[in-house]
ModelCIF file with pLDDT and N, C-alpha, C, O atoms, coordinates in Angstrom:
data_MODEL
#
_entry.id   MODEL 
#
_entity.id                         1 
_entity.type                       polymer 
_entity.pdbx_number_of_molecules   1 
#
_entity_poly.entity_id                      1 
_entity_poly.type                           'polypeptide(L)' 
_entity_poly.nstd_linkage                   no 
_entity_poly.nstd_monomer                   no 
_entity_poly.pdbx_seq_one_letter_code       
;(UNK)(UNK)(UNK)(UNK)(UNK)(UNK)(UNK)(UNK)(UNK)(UNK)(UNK)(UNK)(UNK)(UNK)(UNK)(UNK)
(UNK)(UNK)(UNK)(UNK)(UNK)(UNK)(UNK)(UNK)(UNK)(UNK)(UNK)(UNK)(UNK)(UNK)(UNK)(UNK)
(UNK)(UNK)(UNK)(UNK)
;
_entity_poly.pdbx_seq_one_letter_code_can   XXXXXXXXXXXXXXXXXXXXXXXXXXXXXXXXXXXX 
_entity_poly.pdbx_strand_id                 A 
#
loop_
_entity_poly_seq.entity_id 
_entity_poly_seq.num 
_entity_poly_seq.mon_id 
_entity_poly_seq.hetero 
1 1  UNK n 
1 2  UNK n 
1 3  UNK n 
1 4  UNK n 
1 5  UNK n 
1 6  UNK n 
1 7  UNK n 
1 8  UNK n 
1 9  UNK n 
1 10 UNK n 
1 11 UNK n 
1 12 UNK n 
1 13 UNK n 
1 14 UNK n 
1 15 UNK n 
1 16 UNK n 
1 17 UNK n 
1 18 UNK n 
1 19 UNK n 
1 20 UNK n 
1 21 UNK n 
1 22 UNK n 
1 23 UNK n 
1 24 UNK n 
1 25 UNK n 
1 26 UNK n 
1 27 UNK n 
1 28 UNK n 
1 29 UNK n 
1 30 UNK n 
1 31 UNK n 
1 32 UNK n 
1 33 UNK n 
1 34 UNK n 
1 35 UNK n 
1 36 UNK n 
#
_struct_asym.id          A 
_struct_asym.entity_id   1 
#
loop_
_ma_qa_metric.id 
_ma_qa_metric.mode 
_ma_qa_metric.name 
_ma_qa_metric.software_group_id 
_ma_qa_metric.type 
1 global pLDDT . pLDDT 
2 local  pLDDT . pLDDT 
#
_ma_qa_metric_global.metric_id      1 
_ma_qa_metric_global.metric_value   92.78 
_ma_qa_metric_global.model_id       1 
_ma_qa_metric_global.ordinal_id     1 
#
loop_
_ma_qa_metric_local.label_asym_id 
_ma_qa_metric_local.label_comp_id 
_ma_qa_metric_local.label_seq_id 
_ma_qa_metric_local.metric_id 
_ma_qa_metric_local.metric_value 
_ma_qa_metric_local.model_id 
_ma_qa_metric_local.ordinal_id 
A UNK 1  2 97.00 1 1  
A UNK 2  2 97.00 1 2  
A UNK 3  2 97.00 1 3  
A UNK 4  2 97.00 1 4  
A UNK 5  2 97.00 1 5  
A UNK 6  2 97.00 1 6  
A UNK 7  2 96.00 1 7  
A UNK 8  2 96.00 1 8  
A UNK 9  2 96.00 1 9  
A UNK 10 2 94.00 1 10 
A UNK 11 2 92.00 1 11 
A UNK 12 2 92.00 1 12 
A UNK 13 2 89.00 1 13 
A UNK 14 2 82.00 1 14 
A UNK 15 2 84.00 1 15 
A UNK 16 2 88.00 1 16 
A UNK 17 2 80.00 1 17 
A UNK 18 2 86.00 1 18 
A UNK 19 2 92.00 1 19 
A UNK 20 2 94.00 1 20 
A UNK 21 2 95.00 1 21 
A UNK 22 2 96.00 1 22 
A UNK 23 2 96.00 1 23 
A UNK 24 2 95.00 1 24 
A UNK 25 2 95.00 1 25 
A UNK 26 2 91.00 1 26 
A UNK 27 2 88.00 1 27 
A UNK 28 2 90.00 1 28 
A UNK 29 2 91.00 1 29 
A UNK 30 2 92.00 1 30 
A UNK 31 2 93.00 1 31 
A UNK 32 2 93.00 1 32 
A UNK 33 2 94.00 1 33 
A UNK 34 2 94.00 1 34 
A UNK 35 2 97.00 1 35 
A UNK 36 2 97.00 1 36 
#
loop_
_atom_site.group_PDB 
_atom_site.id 
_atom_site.type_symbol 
_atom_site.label_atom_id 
_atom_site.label_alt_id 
_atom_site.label_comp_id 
_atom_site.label_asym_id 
_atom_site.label_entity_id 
_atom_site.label_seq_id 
_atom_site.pdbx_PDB_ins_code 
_atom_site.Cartn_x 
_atom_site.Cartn_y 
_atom_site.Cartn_z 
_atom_site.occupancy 
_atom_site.B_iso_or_equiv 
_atom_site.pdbx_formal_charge 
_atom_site.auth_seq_id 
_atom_site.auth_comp_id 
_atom_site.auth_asym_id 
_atom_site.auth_atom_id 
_atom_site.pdbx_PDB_model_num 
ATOM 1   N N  . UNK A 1 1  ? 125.932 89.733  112.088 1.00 97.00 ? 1  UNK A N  1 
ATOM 2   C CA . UNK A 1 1  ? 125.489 89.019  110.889 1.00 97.00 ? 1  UNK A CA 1 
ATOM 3   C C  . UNK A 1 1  ? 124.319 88.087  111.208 1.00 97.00 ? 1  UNK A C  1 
ATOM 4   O O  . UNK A 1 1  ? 123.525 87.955  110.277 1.00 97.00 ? 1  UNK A O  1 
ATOM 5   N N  . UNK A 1 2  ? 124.153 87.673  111.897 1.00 97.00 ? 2  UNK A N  1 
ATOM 6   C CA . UNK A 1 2  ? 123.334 86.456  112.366 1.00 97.00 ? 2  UNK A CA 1 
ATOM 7   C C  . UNK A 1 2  ? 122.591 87.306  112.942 1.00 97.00 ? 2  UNK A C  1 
ATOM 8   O O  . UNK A 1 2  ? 121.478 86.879  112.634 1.00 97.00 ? 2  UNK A O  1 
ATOM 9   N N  . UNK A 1 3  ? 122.376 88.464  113.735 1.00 97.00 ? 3  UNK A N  1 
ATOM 10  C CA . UNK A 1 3  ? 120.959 89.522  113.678 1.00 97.00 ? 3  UNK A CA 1 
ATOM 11  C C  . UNK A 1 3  ? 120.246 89.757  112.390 1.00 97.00 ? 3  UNK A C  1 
ATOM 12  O O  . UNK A 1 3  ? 119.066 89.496  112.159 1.00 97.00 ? 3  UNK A O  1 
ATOM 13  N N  . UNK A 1 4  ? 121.496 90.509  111.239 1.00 97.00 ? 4  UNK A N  1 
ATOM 14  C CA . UNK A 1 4  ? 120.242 90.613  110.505 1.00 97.00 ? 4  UNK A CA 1 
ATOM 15  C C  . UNK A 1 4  ? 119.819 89.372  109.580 1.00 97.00 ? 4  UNK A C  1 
ATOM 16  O O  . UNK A 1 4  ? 118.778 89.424  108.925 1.00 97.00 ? 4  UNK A O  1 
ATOM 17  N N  . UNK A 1 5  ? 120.504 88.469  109.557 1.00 97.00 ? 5  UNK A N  1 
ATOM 18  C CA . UNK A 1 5  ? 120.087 86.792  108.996 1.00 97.00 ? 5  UNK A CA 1 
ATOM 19  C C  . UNK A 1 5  ? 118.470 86.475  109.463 1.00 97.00 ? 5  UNK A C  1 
ATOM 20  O O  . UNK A 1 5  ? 117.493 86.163  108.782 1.00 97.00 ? 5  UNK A O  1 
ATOM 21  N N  . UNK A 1 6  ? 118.633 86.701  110.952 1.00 97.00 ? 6  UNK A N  1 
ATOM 22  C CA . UNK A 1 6  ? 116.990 86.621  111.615 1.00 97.00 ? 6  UNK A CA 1 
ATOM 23  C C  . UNK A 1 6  ? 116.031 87.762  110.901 1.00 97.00 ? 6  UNK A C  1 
ATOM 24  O O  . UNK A 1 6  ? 114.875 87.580  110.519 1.00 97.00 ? 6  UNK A O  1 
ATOM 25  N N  . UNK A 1 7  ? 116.707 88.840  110.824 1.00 96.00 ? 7  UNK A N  1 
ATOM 26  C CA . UNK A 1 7  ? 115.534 89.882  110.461 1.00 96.00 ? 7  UNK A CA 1 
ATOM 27  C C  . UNK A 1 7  ? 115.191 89.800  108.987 1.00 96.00 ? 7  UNK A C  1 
ATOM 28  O O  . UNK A 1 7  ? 114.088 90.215  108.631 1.00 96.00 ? 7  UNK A O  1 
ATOM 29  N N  . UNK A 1 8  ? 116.060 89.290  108.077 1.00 96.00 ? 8  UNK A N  1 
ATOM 30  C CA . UNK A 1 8  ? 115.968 88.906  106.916 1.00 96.00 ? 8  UNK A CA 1 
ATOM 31  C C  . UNK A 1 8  ? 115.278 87.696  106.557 1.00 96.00 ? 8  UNK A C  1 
ATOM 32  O O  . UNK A 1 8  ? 115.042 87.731  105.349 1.00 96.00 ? 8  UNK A O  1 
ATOM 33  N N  . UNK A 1 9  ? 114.915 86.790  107.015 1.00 96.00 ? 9  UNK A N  1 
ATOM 34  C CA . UNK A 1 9  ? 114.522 85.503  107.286 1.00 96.00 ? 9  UNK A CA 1 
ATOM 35  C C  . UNK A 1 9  ? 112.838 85.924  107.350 1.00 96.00 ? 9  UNK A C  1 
ATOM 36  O O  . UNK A 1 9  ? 111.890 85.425  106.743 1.00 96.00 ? 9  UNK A O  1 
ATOM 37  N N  . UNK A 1 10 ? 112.879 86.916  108.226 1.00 94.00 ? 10 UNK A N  1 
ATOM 38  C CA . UNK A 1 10 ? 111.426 87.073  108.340 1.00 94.00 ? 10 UNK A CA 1 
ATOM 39  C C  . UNK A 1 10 ? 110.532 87.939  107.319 1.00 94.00 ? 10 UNK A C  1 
ATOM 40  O O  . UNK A 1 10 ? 109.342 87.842  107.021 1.00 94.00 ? 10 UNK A O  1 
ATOM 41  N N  . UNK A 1 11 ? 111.650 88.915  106.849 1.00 92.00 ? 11 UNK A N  1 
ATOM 42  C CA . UNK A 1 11 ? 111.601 89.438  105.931 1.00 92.00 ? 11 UNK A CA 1 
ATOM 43  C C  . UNK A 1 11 ? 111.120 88.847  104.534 1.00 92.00 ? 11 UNK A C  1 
ATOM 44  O O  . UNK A 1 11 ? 110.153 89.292  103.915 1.00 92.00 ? 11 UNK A O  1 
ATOM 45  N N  . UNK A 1 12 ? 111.961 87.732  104.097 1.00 92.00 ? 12 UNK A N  1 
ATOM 46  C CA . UNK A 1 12 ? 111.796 87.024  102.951 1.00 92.00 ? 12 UNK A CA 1 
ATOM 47  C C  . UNK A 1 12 ? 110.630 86.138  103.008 1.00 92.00 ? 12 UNK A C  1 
ATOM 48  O O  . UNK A 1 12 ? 109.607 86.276  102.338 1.00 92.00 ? 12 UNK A O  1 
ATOM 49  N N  . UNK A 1 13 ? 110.911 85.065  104.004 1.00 89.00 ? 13 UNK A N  1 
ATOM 50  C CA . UNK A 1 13 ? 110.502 83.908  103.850 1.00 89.00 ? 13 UNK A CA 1 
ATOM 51  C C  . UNK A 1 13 ? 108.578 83.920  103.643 1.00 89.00 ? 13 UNK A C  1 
ATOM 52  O O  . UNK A 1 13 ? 107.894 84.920  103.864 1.00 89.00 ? 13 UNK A O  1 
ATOM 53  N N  . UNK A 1 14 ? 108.120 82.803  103.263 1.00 82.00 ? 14 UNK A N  1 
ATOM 54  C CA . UNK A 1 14 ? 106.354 82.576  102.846 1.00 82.00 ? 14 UNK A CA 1 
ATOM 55  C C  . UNK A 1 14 ? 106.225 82.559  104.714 1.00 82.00 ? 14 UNK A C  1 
ATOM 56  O O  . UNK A 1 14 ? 105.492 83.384  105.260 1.00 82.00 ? 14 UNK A O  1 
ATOM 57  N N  . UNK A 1 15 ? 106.796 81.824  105.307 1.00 84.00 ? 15 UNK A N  1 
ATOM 58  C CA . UNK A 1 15 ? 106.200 81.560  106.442 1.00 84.00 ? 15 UNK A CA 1 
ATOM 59  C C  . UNK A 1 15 ? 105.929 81.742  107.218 1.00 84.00 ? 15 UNK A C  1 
ATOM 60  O O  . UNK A 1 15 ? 105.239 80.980  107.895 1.00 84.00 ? 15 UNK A O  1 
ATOM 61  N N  . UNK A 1 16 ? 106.411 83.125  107.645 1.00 88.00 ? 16 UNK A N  1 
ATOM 62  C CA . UNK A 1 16 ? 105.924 84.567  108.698 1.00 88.00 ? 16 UNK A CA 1 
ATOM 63  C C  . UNK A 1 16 ? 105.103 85.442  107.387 1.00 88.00 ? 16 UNK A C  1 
ATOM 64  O O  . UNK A 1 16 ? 105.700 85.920  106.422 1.00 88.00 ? 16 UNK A O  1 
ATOM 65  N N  . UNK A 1 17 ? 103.693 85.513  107.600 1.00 80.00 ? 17 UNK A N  1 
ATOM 66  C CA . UNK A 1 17 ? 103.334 86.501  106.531 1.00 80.00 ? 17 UNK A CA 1 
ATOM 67  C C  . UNK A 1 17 ? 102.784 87.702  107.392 1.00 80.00 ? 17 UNK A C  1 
ATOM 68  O O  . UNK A 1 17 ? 102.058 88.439  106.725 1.00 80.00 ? 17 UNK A O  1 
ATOM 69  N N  . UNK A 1 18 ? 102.911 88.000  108.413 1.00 86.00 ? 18 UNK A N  1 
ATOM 70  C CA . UNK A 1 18 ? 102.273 88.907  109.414 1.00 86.00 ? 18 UNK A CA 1 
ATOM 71  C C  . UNK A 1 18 ? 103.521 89.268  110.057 1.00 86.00 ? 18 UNK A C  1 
ATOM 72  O O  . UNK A 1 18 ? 104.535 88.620  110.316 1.00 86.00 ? 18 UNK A O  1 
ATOM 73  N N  . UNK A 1 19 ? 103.130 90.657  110.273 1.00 92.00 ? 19 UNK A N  1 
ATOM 74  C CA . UNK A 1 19 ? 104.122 91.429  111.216 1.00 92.00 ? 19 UNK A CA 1 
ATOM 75  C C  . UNK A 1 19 ? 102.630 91.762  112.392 1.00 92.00 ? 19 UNK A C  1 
ATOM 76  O O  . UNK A 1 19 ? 101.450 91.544  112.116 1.00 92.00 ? 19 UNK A O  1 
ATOM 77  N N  . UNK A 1 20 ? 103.073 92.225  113.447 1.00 94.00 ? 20 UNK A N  1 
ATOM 78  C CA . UNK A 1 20 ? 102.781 92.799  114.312 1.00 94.00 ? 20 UNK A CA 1 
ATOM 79  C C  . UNK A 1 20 ? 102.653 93.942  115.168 1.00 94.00 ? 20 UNK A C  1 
ATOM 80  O O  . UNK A 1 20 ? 103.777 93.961  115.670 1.00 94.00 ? 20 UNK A O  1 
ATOM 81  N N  . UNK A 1 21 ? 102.227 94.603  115.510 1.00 95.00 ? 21 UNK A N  1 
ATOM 82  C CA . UNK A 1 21 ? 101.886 96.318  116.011 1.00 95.00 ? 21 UNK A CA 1 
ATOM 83  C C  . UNK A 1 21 ? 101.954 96.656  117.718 1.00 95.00 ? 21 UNK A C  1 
ATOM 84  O O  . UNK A 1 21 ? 100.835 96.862  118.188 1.00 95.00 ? 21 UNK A O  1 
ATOM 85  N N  . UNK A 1 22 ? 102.660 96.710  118.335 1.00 96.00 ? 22 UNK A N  1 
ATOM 86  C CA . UNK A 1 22 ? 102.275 96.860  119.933 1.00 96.00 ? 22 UNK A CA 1 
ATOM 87  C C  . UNK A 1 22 ? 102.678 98.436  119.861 1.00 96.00 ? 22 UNK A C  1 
ATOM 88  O O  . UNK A 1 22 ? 103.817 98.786  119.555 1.00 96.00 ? 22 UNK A O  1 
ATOM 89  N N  . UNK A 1 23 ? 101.600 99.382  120.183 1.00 96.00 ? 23 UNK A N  1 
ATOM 90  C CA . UNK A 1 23 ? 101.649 100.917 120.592 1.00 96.00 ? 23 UNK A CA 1 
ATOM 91  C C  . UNK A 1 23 ? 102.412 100.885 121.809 1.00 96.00 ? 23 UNK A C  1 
ATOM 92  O O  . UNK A 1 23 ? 102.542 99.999  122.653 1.00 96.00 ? 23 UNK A O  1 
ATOM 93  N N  . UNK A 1 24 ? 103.051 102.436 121.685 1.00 95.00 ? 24 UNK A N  1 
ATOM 94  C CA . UNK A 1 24 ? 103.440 102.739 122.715 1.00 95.00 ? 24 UNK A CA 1 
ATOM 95  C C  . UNK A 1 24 ? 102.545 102.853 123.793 1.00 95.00 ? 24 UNK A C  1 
ATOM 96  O O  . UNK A 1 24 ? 101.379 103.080 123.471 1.00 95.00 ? 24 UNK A O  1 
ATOM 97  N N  . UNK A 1 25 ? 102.847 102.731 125.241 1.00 95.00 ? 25 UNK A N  1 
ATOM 98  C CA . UNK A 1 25 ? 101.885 102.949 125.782 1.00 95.00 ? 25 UNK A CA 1 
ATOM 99  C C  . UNK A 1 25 ? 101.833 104.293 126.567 1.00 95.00 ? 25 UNK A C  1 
ATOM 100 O O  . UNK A 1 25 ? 102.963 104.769 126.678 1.00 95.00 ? 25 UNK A O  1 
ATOM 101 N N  . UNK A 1 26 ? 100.887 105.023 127.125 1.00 91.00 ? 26 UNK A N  1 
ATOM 102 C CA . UNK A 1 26 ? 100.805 106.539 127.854 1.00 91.00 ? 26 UNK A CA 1 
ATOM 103 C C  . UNK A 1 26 ? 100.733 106.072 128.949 1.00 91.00 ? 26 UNK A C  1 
ATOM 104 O O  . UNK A 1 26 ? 99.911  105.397 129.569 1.00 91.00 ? 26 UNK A O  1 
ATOM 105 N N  . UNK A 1 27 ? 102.339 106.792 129.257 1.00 88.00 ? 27 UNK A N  1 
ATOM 106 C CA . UNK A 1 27 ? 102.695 106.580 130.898 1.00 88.00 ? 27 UNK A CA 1 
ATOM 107 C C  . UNK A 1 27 ? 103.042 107.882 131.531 1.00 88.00 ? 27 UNK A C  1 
ATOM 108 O O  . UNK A 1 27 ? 103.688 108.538 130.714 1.00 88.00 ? 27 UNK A O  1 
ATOM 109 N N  . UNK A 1 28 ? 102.922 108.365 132.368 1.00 90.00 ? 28 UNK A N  1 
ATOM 110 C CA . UNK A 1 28 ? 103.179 109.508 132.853 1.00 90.00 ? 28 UNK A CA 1 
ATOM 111 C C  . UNK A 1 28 ? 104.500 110.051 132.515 1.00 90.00 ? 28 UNK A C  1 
ATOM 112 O O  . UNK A 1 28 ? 105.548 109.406 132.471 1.00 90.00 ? 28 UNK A O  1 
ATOM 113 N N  . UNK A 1 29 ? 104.295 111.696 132.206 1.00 91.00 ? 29 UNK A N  1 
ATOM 114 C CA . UNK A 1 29 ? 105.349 112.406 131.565 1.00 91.00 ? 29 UNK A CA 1 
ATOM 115 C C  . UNK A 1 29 ? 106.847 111.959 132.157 1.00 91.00 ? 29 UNK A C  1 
ATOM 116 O O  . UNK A 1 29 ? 106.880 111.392 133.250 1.00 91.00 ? 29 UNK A O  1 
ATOM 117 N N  . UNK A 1 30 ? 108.084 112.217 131.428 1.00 92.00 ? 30 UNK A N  1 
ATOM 118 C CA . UNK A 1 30 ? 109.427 111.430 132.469 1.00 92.00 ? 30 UNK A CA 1 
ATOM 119 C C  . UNK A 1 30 ? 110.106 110.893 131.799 1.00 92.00 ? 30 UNK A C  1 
ATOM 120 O O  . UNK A 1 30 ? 109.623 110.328 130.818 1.00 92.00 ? 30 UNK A O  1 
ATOM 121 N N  . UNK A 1 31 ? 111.569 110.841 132.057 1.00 93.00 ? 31 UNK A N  1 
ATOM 122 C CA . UNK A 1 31 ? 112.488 110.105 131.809 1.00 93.00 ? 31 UNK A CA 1 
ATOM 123 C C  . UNK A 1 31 ? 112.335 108.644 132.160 1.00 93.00 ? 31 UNK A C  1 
ATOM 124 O O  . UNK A 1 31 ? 112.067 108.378 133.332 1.00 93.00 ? 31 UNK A O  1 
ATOM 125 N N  . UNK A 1 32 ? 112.444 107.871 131.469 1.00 93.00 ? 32 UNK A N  1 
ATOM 126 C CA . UNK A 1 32 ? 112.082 106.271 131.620 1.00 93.00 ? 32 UNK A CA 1 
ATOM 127 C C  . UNK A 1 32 ? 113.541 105.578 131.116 1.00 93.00 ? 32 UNK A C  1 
ATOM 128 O O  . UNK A 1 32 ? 114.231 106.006 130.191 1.00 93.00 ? 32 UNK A O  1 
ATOM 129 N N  . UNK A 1 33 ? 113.889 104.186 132.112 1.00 94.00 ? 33 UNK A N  1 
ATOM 130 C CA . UNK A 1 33 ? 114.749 103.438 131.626 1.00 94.00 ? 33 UNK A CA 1 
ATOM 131 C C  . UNK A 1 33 ? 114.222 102.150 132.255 1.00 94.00 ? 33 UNK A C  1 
ATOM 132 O O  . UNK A 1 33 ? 113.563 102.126 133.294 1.00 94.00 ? 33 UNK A O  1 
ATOM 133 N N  . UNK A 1 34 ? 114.561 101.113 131.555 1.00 94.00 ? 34 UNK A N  1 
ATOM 134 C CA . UNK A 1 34 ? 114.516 99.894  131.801 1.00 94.00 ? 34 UNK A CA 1 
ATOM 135 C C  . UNK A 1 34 ? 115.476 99.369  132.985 1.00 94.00 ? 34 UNK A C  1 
ATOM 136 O O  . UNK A 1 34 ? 116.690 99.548  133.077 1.00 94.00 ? 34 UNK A O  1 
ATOM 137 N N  . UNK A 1 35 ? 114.559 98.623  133.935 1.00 97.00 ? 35 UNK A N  1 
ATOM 138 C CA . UNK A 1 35 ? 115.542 98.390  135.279 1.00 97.00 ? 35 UNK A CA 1 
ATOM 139 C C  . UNK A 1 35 ? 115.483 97.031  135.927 1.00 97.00 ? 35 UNK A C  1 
ATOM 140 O O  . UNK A 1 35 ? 114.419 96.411  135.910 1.00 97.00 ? 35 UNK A O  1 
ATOM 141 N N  . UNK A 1 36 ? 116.354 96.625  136.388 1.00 97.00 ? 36 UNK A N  1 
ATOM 142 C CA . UNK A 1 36 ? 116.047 94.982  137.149 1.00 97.00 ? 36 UNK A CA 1 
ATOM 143 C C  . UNK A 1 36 ? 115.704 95.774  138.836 1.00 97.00 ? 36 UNK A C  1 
ATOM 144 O O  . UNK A 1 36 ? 115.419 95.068  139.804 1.00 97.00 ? 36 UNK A O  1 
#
């Protein structure tokens, strides 16, 4: 609930009037996972 409260928030509100765009980026062909 409080996830989509945030995503709704930004959604509604005057005070975020911009969203933002980051492309994927081209990385060599492959299975990819996020790792520490």
């Amino acid at each position: 609930l409080a996830l989509r409260a945030g995503w709704n928030y930004g959604e509604t509100t005057e005070a975020f009037a911009t969203t933002y765009e980051v492309a994927r980026a081209s990385l060599p062909s492959g299975t990819y996972r996020q790792i520490t």
